[in-house]
Protein backbone atom coordinates (compact mmCIF):
# COMPACT_ATOMS: atom_id res chain seq x y z
CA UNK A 1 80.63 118.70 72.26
CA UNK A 2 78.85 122.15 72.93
CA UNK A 3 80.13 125.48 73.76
CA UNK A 4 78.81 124.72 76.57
CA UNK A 5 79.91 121.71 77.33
CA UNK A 6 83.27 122.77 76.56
CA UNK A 7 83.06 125.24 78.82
CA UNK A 8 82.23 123.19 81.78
CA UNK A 9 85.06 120.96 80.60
CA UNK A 10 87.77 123.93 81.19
CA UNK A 11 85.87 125.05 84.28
CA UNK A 12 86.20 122.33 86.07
CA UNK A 13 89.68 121.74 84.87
CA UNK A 14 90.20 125.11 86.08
CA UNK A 15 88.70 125.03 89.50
CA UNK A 16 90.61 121.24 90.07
CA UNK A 17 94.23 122.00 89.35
CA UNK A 18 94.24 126.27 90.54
CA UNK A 19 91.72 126.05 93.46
CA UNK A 20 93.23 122.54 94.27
CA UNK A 21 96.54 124.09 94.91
CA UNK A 22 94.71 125.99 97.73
CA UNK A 23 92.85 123.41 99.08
CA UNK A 24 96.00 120.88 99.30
CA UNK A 25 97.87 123.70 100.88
CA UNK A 26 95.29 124.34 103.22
CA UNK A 27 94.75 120.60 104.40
CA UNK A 28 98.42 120.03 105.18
CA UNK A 29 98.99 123.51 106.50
CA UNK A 30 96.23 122.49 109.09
CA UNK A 31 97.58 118.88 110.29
CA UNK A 32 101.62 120.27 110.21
CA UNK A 33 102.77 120.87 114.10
CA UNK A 34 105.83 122.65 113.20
CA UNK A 35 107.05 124.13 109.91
CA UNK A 36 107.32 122.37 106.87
CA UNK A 37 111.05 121.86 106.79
CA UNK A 38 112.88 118.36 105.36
CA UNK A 39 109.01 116.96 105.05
CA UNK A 40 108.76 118.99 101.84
CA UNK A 41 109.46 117.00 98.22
CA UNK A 42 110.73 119.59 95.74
CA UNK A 43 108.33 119.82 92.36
CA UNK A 44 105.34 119.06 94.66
CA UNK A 45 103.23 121.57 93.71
CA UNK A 46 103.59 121.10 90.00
CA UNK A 47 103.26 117.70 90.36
CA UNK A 48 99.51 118.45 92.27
CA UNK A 49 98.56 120.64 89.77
CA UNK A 50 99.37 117.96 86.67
CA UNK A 51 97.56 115.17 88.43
CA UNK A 52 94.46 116.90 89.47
CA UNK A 53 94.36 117.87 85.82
CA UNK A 54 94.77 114.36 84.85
CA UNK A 55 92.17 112.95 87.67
CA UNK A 56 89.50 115.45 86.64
CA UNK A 57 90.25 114.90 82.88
CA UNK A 58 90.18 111.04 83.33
CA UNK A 59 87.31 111.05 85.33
CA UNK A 60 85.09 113.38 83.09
CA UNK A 61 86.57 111.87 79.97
CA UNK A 62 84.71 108.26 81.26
CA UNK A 63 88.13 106.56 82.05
CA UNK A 64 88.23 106.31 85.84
CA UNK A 65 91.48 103.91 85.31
CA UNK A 66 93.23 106.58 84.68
CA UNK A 67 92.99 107.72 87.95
CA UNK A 68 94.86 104.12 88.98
CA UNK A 69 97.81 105.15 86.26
CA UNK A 70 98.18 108.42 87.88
CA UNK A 71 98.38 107.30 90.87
CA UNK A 72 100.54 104.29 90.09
CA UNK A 73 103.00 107.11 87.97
CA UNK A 74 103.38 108.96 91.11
CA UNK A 75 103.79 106.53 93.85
CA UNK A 76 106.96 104.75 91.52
CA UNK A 77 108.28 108.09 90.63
CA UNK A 78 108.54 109.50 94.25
CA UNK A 79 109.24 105.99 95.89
CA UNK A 80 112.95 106.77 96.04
CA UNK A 81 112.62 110.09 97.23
CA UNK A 82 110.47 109.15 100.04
CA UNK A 83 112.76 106.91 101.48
CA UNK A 84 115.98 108.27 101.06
CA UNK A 85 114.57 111.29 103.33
CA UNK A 86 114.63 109.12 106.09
CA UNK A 87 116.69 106.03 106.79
CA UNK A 88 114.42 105.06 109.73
CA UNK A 89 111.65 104.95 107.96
CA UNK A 90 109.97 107.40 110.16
CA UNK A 91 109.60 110.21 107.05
CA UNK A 92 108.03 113.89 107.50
CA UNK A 93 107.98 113.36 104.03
CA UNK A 94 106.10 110.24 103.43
CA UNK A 95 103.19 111.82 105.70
CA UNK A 96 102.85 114.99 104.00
CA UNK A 97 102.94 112.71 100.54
CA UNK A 98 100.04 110.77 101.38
CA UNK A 99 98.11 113.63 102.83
CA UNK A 100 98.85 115.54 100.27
CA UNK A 101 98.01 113.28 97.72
CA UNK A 102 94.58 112.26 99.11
CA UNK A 103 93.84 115.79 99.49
CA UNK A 104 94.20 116.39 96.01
CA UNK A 105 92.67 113.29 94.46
CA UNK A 106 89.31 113.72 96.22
CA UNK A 107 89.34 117.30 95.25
CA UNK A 108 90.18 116.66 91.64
CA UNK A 109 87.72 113.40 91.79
CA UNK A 110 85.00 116.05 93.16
CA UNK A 111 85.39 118.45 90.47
CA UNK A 112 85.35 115.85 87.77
CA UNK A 113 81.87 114.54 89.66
CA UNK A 114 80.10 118.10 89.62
CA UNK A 115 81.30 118.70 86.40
CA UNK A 116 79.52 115.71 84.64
CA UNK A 117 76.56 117.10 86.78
CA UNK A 118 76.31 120.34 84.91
CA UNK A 119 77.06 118.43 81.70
CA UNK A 120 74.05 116.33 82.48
CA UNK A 121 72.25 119.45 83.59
CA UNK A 122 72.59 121.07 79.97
CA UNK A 123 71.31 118.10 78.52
């Protein structure tokens, strides 16, 4: 790979995980009625970051499963945590979780997209 083409690589790396953070934060900022409170999962936002990383470097890398093994990794790993938060299964939590998540996959999934573009572009 080029200069270049490394470049783009770290760019839209970049742009996924740090502009992603304010995207995510944005989206659920915008469908919350009240304040965050219990509905928040601690390590959240490190968690976003790693798997946009993951999703855009999958997805640019040619190995679109990996977006299924992230998403698989995540879904086990905060499982419990969802539904302790609420023993009638009516979580705060859960709904910011998928939001959140969805937010942040199609972000990272649209960096990864533009960035093959512009590796295309340069030939």
């Amino acid at each position: 790979m080029s200069w270049a083409g490394a470049g783009v690589v770290t760019a839209a790396l970049l742009v996924s995980v740090l502009l992603g953070r304010w995207v995510t934060g944005l989206v659920l900022r915008r469908v919350e009625s009240g304040p965050p409170g219990n509905g928040v999962l601690r390590g959240g936002t490190w968690i976003g970051m790693l798997e946009r990383a993951a999703i855009t470097g999958t997805v640019m890398a040619g190995l679109p499963e990996g977006v299924a093994v992230v998403l698989a990794i995540k879904g086990l790993g905060r499982y419990p945590e969802l539904r302790e938060s609420r023993p009638d299964h009516v979580s705060p939590a859960a709904e910011r979780f998928i939001i959140g998540t969805l937010t942040s996959y199609t972000w990272a999934g649209a960096c990864a997209v533009l960035g093959l573009r512009v590796l295309d572009a340069l030939g």
